[in-house]
Protein backbone atom coordinates (compact mmCIF):
# COMPACT_ATOMS: atom_id res chain seq x y z
CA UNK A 1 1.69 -32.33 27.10
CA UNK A 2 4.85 -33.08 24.85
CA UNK A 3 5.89 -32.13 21.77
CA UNK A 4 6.15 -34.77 18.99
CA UNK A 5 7.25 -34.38 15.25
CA UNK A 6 6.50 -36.37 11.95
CA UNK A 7 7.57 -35.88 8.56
CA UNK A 8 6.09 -36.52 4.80
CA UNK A 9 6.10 -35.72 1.53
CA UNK A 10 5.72 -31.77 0.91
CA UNK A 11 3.04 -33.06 -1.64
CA UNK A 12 0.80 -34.50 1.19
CA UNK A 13 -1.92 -32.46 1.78
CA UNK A 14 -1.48 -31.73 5.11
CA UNK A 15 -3.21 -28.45 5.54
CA UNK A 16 -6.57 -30.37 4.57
CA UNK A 17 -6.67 -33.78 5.85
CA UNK A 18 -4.30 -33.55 9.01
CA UNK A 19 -2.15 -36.84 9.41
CA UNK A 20 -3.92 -39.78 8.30
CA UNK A 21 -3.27 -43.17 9.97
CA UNK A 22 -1.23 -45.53 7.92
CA UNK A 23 -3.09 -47.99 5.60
CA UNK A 24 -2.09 -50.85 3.47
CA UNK A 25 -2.72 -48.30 0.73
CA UNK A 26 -0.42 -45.25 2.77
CA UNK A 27 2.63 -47.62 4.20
CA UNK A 28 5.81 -46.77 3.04
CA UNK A 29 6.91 -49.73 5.71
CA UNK A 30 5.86 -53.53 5.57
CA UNK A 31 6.02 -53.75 9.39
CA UNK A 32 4.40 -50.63 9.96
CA UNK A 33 1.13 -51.05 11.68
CA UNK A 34 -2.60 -50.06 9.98
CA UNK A 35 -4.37 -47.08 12.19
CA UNK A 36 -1.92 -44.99 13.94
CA UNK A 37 0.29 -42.17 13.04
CA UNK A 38 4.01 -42.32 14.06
CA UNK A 39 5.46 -39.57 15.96
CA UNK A 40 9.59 -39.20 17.14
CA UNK A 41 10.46 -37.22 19.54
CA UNK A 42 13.22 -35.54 17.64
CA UNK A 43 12.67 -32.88 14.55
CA UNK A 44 15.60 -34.82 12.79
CA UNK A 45 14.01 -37.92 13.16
CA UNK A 46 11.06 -37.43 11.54
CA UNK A 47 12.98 -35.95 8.57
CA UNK A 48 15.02 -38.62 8.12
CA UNK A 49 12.39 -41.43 8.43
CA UNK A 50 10.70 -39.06 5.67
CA UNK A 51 13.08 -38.96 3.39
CA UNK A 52 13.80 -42.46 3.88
CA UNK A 53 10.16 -43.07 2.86
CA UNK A 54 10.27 -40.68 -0.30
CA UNK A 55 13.86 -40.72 -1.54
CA UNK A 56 15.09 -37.37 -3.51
CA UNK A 57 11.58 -35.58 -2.92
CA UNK A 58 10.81 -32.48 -0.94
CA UNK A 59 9.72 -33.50 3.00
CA UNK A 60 7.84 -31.54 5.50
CA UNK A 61 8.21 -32.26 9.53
CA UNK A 62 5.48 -31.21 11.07
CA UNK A 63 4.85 -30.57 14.83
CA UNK A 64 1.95 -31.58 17.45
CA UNK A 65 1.78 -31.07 21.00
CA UNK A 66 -0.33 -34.19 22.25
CA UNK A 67 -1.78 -34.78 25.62
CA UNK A 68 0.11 -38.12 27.19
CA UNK A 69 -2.85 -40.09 27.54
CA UNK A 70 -3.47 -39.68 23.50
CA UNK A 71 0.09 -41.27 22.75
CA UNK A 72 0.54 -45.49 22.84
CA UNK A 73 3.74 -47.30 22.20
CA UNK A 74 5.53 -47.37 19.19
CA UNK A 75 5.56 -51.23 18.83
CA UNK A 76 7.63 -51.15 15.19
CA UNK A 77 10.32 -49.09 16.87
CA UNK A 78 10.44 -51.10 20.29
CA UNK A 79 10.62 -53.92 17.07
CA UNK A 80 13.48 -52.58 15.67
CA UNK A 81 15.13 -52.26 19.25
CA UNK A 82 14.51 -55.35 20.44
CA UNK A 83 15.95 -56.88 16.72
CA UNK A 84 18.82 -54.19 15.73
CA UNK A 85 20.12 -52.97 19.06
CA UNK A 86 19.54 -55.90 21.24
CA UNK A 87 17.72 -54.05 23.72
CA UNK A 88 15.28 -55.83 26.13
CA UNK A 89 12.55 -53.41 25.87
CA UNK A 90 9.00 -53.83 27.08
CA UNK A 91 5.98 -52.29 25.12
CA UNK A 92 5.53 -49.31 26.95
CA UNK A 93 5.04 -46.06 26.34
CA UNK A 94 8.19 -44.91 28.33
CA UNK A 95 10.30 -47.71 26.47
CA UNK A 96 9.11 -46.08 23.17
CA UNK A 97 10.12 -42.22 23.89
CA UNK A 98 13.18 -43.74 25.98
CA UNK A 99 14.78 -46.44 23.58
CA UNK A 100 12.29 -45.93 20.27
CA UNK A 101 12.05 -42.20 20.48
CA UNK A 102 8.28 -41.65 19.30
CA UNK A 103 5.25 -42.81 19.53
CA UNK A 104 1.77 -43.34 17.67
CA UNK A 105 -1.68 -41.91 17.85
CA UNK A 106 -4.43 -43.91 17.58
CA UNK A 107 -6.03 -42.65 14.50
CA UNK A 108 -5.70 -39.28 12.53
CA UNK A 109 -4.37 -35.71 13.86
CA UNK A 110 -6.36 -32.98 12.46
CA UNK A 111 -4.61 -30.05 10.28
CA UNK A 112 -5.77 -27.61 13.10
CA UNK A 113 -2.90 -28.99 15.59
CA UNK A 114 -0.43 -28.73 13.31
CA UNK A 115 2.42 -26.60 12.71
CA UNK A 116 5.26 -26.74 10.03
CA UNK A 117 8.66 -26.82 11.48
CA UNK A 118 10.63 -27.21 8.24
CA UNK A 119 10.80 -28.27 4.17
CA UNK A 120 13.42 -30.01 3.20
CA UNK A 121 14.46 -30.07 -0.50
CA UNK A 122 17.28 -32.23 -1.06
CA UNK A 123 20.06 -31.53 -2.63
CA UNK A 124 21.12 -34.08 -5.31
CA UNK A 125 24.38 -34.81 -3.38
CA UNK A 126 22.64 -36.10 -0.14
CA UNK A 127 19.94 -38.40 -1.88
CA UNK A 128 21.82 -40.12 -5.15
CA UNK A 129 25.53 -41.68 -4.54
CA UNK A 130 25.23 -41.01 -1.00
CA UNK A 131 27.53 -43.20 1.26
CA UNK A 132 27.33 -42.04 4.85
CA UNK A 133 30.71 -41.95 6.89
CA UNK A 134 30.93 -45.53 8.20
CA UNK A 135 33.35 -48.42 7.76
CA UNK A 136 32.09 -51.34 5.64
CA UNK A 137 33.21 -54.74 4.75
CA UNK A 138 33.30 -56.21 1.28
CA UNK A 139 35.00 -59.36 0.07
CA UNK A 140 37.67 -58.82 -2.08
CA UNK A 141 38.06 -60.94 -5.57
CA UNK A 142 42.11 -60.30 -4.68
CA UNK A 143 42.02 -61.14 -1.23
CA UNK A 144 40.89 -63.92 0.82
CA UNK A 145 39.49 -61.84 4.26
CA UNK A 146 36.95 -59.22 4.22
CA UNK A 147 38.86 -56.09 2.58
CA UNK A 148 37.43 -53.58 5.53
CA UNK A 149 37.87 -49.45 4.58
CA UNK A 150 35.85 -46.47 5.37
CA UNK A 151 33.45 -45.71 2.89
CA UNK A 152 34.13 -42.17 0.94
CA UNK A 153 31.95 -39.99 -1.16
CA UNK A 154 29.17 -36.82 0.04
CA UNK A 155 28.81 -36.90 3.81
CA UNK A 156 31.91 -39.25 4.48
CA UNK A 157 35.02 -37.78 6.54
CA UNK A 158 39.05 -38.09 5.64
């Protein structure tokens, strides 16, 4: 058994349905794949990859404890590791908890497994304006080099 976590809108119902696979009509991703549910491994995870998908709405994470032989490899996140990190991962299902953190269920989890960890209502601060505390580059009109300087505003450190 292990623990897994997903997050959606507080709207969705949940409680009724369970976790429907993703669709072409329920993607919030374009590489996202139709039929499975994605699960991370972390609680904060799945909140942010919620929130990500409904900007300044209220998100729910919800946890499962799945049997291993239900889970398969999450192949968008091994994707985004192989593209964004540079990481020569193979499509397995210990690459995808290891490197991608999650991974999907064939099909939909009834309501019954379920359990709410959390609601998140965000705060106006954290969804509009926000600039998270990295360094960017920007060209400058008044200089010839990329004018590089942290970032400042809600979440950003002096």
């Amino acid at each position: 058994w292990v623990r897994l976590y997903h997050g959606t809108a507080a709207h969705v119902p949940v409680a009724n349905q369970g976790l429907l696979p993703t669709s072409t009509r329920r993607r919030n991703s374009l590489q996202s794949r139709s039929g499975y549910v994605s699960f991370s491994i972390y609680p904060g995870h799945a909140e942010m990859f919620a929130l990500l998908a409904f900007p300044r709405r209220s998100v729910t994470v919800y946890g499962v404890d799945l049997r291993v032989r239900e889970l398969v490899p999450d192949l968008d996140q091994l994707r985004n590791q192989r593209a964004w990190a540079e990481r020569c991962v193979k499509p397995t299902l210990a690459h995808s908890l290891a490197f991608g953190h999650g991974a999907q269920v064939k099909g939909a989890v009834s309501a019954a497994r379920l359990f709410a960890v959390r609601t998140v209502v965000p705060s106006r601060g954290a969804t509009i304006g926000y600039q998270p505390s990295v360094g960017f580059a920007t060209g400058s009109p008044s200089r010839t080099a990329l004018d590089v300087r942290p970032k400042t505003g809600v979440g950003a450190s002096a």
